[in-house]
Protein backbone atom coordinates (compact mmCIF):
# COMPACT_ATOMS: atom_id res chain seq x y z
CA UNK A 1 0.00 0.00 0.00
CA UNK A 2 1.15 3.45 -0.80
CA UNK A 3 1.68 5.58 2.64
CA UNK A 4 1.40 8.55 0.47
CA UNK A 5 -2.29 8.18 0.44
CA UNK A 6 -3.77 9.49 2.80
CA UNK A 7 -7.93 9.90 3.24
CA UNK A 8 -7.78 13.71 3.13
CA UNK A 9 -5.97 13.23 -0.30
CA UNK A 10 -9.10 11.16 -1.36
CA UNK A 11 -11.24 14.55 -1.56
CA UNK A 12 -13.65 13.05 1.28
CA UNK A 13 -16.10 15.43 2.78
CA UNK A 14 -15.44 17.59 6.01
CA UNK A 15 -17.60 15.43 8.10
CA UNK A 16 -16.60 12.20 7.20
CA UNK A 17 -12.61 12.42 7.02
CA UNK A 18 -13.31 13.95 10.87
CA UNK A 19 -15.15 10.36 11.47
CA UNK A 20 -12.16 8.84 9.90
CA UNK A 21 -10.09 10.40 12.40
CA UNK A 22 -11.94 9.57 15.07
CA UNK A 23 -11.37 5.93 14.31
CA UNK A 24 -8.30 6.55 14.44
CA UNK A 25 -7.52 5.70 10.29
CA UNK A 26 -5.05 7.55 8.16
CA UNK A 27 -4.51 5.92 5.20
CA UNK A 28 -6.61 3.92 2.74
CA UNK A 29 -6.19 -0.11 2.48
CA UNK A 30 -5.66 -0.94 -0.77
CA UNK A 31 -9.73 -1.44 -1.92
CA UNK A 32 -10.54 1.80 -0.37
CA UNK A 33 -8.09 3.82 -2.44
CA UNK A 34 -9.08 2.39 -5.44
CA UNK A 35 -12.86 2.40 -4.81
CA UNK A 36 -13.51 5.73 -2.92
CA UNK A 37 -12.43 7.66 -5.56
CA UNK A 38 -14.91 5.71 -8.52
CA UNK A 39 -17.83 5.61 -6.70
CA UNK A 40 -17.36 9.62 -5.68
CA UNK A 41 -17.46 10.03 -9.92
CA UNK A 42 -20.73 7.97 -9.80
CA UNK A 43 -19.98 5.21 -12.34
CA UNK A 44 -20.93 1.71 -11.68
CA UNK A 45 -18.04 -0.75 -10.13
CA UNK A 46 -17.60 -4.41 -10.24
CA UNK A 47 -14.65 -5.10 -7.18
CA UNK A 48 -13.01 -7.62 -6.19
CA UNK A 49 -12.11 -7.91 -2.33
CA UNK A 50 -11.41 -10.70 0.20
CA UNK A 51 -12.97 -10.65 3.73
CA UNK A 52 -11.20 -8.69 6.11
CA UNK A 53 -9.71 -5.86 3.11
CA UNK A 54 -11.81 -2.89 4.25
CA UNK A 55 -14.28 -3.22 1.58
CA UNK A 56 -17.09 -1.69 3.80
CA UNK A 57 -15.59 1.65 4.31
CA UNK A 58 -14.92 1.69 0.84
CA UNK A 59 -18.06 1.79 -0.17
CA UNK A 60 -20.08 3.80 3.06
CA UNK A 61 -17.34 6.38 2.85
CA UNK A 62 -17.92 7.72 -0.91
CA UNK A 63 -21.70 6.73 -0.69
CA UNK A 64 -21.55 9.21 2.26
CA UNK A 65 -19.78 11.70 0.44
CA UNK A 66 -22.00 11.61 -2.39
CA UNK A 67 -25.42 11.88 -0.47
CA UNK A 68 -23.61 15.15 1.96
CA UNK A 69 -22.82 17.03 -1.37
CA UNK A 70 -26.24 16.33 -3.10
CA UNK A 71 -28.83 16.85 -0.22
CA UNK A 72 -32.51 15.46 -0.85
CA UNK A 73 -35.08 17.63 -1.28
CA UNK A 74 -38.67 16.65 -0.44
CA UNK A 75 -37.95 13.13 -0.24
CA UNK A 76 -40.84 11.01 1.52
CA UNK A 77 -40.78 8.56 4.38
CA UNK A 78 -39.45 5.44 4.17
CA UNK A 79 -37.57 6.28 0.62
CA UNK A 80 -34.23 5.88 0.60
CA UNK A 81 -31.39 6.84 -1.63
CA UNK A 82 -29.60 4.26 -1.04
CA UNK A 83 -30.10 0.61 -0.88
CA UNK A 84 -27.50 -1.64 0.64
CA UNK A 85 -28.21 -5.36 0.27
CA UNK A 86 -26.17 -8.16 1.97
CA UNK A 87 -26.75 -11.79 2.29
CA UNK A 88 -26.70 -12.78 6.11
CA UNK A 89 -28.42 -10.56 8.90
CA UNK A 90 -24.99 -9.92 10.60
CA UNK A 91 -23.43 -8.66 8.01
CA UNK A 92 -26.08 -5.75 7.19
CA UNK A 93 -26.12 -4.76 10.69
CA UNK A 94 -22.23 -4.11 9.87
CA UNK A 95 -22.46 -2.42 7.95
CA UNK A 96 -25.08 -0.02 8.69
CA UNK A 97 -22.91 0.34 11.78
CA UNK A 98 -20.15 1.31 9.20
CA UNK A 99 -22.36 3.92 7.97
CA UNK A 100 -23.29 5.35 11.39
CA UNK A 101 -19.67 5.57 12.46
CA UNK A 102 -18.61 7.54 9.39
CA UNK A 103 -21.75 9.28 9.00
CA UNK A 104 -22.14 10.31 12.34
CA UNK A 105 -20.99 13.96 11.68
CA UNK A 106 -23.39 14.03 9.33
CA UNK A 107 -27.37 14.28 9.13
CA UNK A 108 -27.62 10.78 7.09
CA UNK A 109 -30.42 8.79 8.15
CA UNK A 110 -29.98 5.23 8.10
CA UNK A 111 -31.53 1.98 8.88
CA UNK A 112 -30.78 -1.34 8.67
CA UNK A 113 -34.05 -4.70 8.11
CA UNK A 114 -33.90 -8.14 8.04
CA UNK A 115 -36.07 -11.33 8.73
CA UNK A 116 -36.55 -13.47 11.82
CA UNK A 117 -37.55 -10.36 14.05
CA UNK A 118 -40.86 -8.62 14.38
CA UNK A 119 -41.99 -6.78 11.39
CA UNK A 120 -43.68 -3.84 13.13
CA UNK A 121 -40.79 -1.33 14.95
CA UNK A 122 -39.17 -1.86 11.03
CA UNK A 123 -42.12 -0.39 9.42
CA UNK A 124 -42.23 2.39 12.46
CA UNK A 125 -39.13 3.40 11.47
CA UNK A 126 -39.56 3.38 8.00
CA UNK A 127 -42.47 6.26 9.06
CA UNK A 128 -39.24 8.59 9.48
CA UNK A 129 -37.21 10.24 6.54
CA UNK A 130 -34.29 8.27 5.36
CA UNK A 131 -31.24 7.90 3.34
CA UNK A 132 -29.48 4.90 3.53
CA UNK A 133 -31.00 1.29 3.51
CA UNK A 134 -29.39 -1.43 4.42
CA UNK A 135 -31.33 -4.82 3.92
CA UNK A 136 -31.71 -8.85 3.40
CA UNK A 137 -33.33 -9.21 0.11
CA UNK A 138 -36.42 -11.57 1.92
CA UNK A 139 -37.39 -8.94 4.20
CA UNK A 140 -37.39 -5.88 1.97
CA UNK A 141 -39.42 -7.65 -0.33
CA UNK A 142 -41.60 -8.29 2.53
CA UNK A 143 -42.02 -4.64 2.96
CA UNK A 144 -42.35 -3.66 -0.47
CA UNK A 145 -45.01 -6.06 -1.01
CA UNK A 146 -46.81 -4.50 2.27
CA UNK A 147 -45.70 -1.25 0.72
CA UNK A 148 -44.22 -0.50 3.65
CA UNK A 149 -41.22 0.86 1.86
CA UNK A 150 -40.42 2.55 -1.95
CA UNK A 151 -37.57 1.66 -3.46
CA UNK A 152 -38.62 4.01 -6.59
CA UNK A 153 -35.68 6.65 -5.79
CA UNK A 154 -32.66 5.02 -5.07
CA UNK A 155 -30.10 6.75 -6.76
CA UNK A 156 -27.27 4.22 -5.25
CA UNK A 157 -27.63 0.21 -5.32
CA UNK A 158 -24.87 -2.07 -3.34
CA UNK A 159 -24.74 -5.79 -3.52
CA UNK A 160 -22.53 -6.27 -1.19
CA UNK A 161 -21.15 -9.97 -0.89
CA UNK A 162 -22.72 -11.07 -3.95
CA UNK A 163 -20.94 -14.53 -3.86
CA UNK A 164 -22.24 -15.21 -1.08
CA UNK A 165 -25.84 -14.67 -1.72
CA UNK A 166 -25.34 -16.87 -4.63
CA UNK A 167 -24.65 -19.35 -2.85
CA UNK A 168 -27.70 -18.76 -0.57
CA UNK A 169 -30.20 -18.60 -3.34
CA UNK A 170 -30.86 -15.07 -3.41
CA UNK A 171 -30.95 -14.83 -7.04
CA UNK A 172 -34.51 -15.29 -7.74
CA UNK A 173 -35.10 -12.07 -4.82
CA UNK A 174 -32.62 -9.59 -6.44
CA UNK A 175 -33.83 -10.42 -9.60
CA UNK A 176 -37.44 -9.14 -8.06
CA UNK A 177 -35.93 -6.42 -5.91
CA UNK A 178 -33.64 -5.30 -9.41
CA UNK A 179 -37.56 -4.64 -10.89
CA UNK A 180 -38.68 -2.56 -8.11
CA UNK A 181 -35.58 0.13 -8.74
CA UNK A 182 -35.20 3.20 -11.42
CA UNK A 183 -33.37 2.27 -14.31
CA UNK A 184 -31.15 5.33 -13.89
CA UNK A 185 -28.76 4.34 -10.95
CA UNK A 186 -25.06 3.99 -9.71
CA UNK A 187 -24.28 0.20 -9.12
CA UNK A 188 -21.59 -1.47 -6.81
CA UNK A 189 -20.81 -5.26 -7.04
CA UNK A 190 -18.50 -6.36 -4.56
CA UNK A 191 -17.56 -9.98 -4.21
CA UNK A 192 -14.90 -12.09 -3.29
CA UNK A 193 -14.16 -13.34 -5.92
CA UNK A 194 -14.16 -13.00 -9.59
CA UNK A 195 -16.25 -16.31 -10.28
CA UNK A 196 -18.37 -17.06 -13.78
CA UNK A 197 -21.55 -16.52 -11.83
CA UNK A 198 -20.37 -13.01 -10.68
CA UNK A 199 -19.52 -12.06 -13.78
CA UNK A 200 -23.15 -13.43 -15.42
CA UNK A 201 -24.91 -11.64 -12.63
CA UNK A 202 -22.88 -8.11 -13.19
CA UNK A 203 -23.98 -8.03 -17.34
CA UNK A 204 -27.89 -7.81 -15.30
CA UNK A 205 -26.98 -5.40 -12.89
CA UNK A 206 -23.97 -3.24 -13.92
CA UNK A 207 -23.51 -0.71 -16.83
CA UNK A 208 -19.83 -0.39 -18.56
CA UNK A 209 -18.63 -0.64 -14.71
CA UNK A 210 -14.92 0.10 -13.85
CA UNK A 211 -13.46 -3.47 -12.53
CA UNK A 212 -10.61 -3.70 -9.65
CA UNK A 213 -9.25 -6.04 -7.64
CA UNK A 214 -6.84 -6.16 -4.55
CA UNK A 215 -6.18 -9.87 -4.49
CA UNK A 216 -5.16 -12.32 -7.29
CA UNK A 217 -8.20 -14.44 -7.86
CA UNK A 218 -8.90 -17.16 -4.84
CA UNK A 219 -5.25 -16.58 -3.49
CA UNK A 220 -5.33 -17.15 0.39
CA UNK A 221 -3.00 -14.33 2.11
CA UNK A 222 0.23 -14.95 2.49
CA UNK A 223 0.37 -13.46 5.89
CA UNK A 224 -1.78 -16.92 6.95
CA UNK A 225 0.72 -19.88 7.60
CA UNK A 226 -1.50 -22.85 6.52
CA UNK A 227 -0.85 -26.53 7.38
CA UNK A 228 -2.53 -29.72 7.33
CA UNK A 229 -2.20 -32.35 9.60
CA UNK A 230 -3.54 -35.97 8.82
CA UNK A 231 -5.86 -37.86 11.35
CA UNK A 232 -8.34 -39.66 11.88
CA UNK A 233 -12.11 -37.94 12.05
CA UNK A 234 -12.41 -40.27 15.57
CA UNK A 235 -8.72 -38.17 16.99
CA UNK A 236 -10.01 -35.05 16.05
CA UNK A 237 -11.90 -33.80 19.07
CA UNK A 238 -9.39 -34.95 21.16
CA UNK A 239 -6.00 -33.57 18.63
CA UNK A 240 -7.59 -30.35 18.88
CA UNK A 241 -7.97 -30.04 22.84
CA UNK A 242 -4.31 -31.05 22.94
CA UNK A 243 -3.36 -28.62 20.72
CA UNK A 244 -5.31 -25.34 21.79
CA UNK A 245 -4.46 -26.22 25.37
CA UNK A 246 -0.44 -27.65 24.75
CA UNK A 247 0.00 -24.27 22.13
CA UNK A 248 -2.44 -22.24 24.63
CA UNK A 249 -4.47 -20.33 22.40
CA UNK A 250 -6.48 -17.62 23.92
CA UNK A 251 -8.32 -16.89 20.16
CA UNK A 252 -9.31 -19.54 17.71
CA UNK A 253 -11.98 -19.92 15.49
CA UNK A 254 -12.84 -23.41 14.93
CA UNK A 255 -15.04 -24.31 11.91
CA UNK A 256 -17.02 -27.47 11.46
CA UNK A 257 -19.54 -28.55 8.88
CA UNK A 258 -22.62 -29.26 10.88
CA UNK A 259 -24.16 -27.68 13.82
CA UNK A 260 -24.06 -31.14 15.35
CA UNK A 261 -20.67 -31.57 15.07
CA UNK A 262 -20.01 -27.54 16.68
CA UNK A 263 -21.93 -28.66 19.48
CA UNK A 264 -20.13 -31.82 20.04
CA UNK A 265 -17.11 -30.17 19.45
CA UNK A 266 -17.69 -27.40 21.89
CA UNK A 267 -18.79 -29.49 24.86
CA UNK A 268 -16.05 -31.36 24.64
CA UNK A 269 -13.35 -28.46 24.80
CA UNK A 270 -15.41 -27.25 27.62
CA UNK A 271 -15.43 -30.45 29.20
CA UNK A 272 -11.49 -30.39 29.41
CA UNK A 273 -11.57 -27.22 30.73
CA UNK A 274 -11.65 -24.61 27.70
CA UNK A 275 -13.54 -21.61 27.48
CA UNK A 276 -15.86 -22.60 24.31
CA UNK A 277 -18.64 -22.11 22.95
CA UNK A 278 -21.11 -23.01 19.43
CA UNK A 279 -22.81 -20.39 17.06
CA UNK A 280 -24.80 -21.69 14.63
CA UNK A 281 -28.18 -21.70 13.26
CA UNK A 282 -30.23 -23.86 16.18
CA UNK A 283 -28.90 -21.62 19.24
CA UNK A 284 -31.13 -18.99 20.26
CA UNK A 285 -30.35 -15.36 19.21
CA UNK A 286 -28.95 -14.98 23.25
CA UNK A 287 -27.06 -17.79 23.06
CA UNK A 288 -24.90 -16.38 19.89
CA UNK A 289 -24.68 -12.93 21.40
CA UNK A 290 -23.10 -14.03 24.34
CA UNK A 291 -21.06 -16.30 22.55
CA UNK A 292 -19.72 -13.70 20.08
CA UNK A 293 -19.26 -10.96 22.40
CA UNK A 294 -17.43 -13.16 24.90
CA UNK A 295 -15.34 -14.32 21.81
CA UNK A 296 -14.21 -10.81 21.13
CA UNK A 297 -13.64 -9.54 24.36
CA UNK A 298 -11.45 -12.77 25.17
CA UNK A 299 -13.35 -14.44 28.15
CA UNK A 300 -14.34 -17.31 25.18
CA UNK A 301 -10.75 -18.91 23.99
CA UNK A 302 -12.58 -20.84 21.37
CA UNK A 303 -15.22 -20.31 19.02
CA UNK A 304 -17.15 -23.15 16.88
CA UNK A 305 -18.61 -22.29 13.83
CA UNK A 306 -20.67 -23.23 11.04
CA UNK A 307 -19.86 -21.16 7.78
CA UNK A 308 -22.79 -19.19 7.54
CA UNK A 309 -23.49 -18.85 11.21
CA UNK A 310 -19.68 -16.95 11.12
CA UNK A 311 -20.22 -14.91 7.85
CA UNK A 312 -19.75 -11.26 9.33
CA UNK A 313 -17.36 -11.73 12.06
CA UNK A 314 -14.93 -9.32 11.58
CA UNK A 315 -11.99 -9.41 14.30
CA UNK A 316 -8.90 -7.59 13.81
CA UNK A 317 -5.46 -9.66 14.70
CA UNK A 318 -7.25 -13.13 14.70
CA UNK A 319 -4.50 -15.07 15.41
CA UNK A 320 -5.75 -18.72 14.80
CA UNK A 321 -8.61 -20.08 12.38
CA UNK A 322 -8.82 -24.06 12.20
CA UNK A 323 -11.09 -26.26 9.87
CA UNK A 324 -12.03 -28.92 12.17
CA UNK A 325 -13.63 -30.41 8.72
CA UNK A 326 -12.67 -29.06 5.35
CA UNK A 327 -15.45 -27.28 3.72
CA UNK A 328 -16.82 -28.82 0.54
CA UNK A 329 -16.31 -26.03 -1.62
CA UNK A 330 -12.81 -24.96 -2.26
CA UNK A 331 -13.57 -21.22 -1.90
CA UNK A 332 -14.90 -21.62 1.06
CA UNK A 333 -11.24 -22.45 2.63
CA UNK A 334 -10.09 -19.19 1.21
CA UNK A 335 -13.14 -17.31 3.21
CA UNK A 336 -12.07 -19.21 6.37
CA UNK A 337 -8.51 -18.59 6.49
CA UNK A 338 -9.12 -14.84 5.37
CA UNK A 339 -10.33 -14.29 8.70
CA UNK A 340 -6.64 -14.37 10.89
CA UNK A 341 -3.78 -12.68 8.40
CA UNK A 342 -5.39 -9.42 8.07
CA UNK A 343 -4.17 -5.74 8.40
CA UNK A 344 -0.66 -6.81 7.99
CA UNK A 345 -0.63 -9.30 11.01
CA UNK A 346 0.34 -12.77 10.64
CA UNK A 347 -1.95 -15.73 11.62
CA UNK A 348 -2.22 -19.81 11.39
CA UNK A 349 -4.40 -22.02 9.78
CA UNK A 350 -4.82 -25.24 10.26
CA UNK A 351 -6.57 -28.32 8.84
CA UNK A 352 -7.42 -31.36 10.57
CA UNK A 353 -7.54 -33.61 7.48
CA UNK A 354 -9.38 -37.50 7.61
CA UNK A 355 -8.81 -40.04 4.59
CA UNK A 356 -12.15 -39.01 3.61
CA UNK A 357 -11.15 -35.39 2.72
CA UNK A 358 -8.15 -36.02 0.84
CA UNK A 359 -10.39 -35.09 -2.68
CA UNK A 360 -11.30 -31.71 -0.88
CA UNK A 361 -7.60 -31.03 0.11
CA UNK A 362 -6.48 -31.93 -3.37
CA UNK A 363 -9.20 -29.26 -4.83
CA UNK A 364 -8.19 -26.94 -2.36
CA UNK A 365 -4.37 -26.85 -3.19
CA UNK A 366 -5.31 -26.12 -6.89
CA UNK A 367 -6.89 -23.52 -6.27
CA UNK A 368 -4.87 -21.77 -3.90
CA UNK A 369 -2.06 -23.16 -6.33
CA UNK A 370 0.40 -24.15 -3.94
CA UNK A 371 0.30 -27.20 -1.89
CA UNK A 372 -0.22 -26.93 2.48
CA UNK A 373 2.34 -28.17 4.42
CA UNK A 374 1.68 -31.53 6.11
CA UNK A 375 2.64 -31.67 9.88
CA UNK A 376 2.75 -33.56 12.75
CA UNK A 377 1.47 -32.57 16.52
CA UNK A 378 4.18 -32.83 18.79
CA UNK A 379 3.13 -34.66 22.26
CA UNK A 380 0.33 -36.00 20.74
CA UNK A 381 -0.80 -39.59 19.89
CA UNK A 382 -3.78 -41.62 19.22
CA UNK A 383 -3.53 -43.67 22.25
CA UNK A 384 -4.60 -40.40 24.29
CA UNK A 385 -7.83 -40.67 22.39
CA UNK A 386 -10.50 -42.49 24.56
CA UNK A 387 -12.94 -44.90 22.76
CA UNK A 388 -16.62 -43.70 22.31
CA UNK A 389 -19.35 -46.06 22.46
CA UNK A 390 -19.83 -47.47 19.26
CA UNK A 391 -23.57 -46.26 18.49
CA UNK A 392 -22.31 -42.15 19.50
CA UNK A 393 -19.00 -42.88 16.79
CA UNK A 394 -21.73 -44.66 14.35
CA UNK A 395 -24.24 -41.26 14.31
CA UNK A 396 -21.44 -39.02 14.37
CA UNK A 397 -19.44 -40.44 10.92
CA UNK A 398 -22.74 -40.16 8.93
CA UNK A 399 -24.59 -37.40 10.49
CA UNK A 400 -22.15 -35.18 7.78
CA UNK A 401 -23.09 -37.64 4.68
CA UNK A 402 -26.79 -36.77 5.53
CA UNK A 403 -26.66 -33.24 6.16
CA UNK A 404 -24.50 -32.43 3.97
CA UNK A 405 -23.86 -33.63 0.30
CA UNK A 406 -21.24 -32.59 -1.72
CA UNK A 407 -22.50 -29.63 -3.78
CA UNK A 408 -21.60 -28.73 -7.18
CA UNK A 409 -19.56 -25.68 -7.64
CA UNK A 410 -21.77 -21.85 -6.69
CA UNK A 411 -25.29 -24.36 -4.80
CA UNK A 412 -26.46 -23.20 -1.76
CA UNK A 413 -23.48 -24.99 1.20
CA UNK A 414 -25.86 -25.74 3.87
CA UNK A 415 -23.25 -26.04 5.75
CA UNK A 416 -24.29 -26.56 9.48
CA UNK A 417 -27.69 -25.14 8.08
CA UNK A 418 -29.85 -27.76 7.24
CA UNK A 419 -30.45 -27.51 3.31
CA UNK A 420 -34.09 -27.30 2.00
CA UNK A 421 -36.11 -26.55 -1.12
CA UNK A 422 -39.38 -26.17 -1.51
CA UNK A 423 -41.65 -22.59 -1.52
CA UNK A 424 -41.77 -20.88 1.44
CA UNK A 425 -45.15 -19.35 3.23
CA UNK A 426 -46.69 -16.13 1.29
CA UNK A 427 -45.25 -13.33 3.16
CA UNK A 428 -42.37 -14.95 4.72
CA UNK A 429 -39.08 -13.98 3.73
CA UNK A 430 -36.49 -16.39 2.41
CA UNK A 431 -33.42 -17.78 5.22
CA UNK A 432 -31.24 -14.69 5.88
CA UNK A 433 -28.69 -16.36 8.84
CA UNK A 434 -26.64 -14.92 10.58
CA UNK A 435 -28.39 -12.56 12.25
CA UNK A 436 -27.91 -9.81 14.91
CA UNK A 437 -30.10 -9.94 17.92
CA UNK A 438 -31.67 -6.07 17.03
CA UNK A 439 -31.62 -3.84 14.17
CA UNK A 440 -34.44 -3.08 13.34
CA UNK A 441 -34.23 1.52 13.75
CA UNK A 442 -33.06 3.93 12.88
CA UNK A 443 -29.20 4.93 12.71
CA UNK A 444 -30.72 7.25 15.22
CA UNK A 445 -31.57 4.51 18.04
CA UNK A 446 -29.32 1.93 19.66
CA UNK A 447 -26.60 0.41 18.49
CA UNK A 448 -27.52 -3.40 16.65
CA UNK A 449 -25.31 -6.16 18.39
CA UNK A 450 -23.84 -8.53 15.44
CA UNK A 451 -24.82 -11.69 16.92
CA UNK A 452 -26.41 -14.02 14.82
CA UNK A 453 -30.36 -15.24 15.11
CA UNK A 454 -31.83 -18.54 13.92
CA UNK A 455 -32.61 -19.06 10.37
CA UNK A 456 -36.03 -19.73 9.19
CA UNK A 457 -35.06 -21.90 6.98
CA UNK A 458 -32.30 -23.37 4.48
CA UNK A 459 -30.44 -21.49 2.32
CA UNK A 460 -30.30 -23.80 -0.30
CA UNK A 461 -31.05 -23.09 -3.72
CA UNK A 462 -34.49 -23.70 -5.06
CA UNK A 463 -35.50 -24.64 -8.49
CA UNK A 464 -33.64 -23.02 -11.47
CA UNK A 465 -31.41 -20.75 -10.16
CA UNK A 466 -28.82 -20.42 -12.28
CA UNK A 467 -27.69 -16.84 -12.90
CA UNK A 468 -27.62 -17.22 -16.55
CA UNK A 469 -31.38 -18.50 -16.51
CA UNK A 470 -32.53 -15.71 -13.68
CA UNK A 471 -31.32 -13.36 -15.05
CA UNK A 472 -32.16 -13.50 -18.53
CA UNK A 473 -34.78 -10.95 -19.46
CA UNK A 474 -33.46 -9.04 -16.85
CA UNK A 475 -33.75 -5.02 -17.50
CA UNK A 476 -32.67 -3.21 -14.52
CA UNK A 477 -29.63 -1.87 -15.78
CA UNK A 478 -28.78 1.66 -16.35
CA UNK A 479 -31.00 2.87 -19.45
């Protein structure tokens, strides 16, 4: 990154570089630097930018800018300017809480909505003038069809982990949330990656958009030392308590592929006296904001995850992630490990690998193109592993097989979330996970916690949901 770049050199409004300040930020990661300045100009961007890169404040921050020098005029309540949508409850709650922090010098108005909650204090709110929007495609369609909300002036459209809602099955939702919006917009794509699918969805959403891109495409940091070390899925539980307690780790995330297997996982650590705990989509919205607050203010050591259930954590100097399973889809490693490694600090990853994930660690390495080392746990052996009863080991090795089958490259992961299809309820908005515990005012009001709430339901795809068939027809681009 060039030090020279500073965010007063960006051309950021009064208000907002004094925010910046006040967070105590001087220069621009890499994303910011490029994208402040394009979305200031107003042209549509497609960018590229792992987890944990500062994409957030590189879009709120020029959004911001843009909305202080061009105030509304005779706007009407519950009609924003800007619309913000993000796949997982968490995440929006971020990131309105990204736009209060840099807005907060301002008079912006924002809000952020999202299923799973009562319906009713969201449409109070909407009552109010605002500016900013940010939203889970289910539940804003919920409102629009209760026409509790008009989407029929937003100058400013984000889709803001578009991968990711992908993968959830969103496509069929922004497709009817794309209809409800002028054709004369700005439009910002950011993903994670680069993938086919992104790249279908952005010819039905983005007009002659400037591309960038901080990382080369699914490259894993290089700050992250990764390593692999080969087991047996009836040593894990046991390899892993040894480790975090022999290495004593005070901050790991642990990620497994079913919620059955976090909770197992976690009462066991606990059980040998670790401070653990299991987020995922069956515990109660209390449950996950104790365990995520007590994760980030250190009194929980370890934290089990599912992948959706941890979409939105955002932890600065994570120092240890480990995939107690490997994930099925090889870009989903890449998300993982993204979370330790960032803002110039090193981390570790590490893989507990059984002979039935050798085809996922094999995908994995070509993608990443480089192969993980293989190591060995010192003052560790299998005969420290005490024998379950048979019928416990039985459940536990197919639990994953039933959950959880392999999923062709961009389906819905359902990892740790129980994958579904079939239509849901009229009026009921689609599985958003992840979700904070409130949310559901004004930037005014409280401040949302970024706990996750229970899911509805999957977040598999249903029927045809390729983007090349959804979006065909499509005509919500930029006229």
């Amino acid at each position: 990154m060039n030090n020279s770049i500073t965010f007063a050199s960006l051309g950021l409004a009064e208000p907002l570089l004094r925010a910046v300040t006040d967070t105590g930020y001087e220069h621009p990661t890499p994303i910011q630097a490029q994208a402040i300045p394009q979305v200031m100009q107003g042209g549509d961007l497609l960018a590229a930018a792992q987890t944990g890169t500062g994409k957030t404040a590189g879009f709120t921050l020029p959004i911001l800018h843009r909305l202080v020098q061009n105030p509304a005029q005779g706007r009407k309540p519950g009609q924003p300017r800007v619309l913000i949508l993000t796949p997982t409850r968490e995440l929006a709650a971020q990131v309105e809480e990204s736009v209060r922090t840099y807005g907060k010098h301002t008079s912006i108005r924002s809000m952020v909505m999202f299923g799973g909650v009562n319906i009713n204090p969201q449409i109070s709110a909407l009552r109010k003038p605002l500016d900013i929007l940010v939203a889970t495609p289910g539940r804003l369609l919920d409102h629009a069809q209760q026409k509790t909300v008009d989407l029929s002036a937003v100058e400013i459209l984000v889709l803001d982990e578009a991968d990711r809602m992908l993968d959830m099955g969103f496509i069929r939702d922004i497709r009817r949330v794309l209809a409800l919006l002028p054709k004369q917009r700005q439009n910002l794509l950011f993903s994670a990656t680069f993938s086919d699918e992104i790249r279908e969805l952005s010819k039905g959403v983005l007009n002659n958009p400037i591309e960038i891109s901080v990382a080369r495409r699914n490259t894993a940091s290089e700050l992250v030392a990764q390593s692999v070390v080969l087991t047996e899925q009836s040593h894990k539980r046991d390899m892993l308590s040894h480790i975090i307690r022999e290495s004593g780790w005070h901050q790991v995330l642990v990620f497994t592929r079913t919620k059955h297997g976090a909770n197992r996982l976690a009462e066991k650590l606990v059980k040998d006296g670790l401070s653990a705990a299991a987020i995922h989509g069956n515990k109660s919205q209390a449950a996950r904001t104790r365990a995520l607050a007590g994760f980030k203010d250190g009194k929980v050591a370890v934290l089990v995850a599912t992948d959706i259930a941890a979409r939105g954590i955002d932890i600065d100097q994570l120092p240890h992630v480990v995939n107690f399973e490997l994930p099925n889809v090889p870009e989903d490693y890449v998300h993982r490990i993204g979370r330790t490694g960032r803002a110039g600090s090193t981390g570790s990853a590490m893989s507990l690998v059984d002979r039935s994930e050798i085809k996922l660690l094999n995908a994995i390495e070509k993608l990443i193109k480089r192969p993980i080392e293989r190591t060995t746990i010192e003052g560790w052996s299998p005969d420290m592993v005490k024998p379950e009863p048979a019928h416990v080991r039985a459940a536990e090795e197919d639990r994953p097989r039933r959950a959880n089958p392999p999923r062709r490259h961009g389906a819905g992961n359902g990892q740790g979330n129980g994958a579904r299809s079939g239509a849901r309820p009229a009026g009921r908005s689609r599985s958003e996970a992840s979700a904070p515990r409130s949310g559901n005012g004004s930037s005014r009001g409280g401040q949302p916690s970024t706990s996750p709430a229970r899911p509805r339901n999957g977040s598999a795809r249903r029927g045809n949901s390729s983007p090349r068939a959804a979006l065909l027809g499509s005509t919500s681009t930029k006229g």
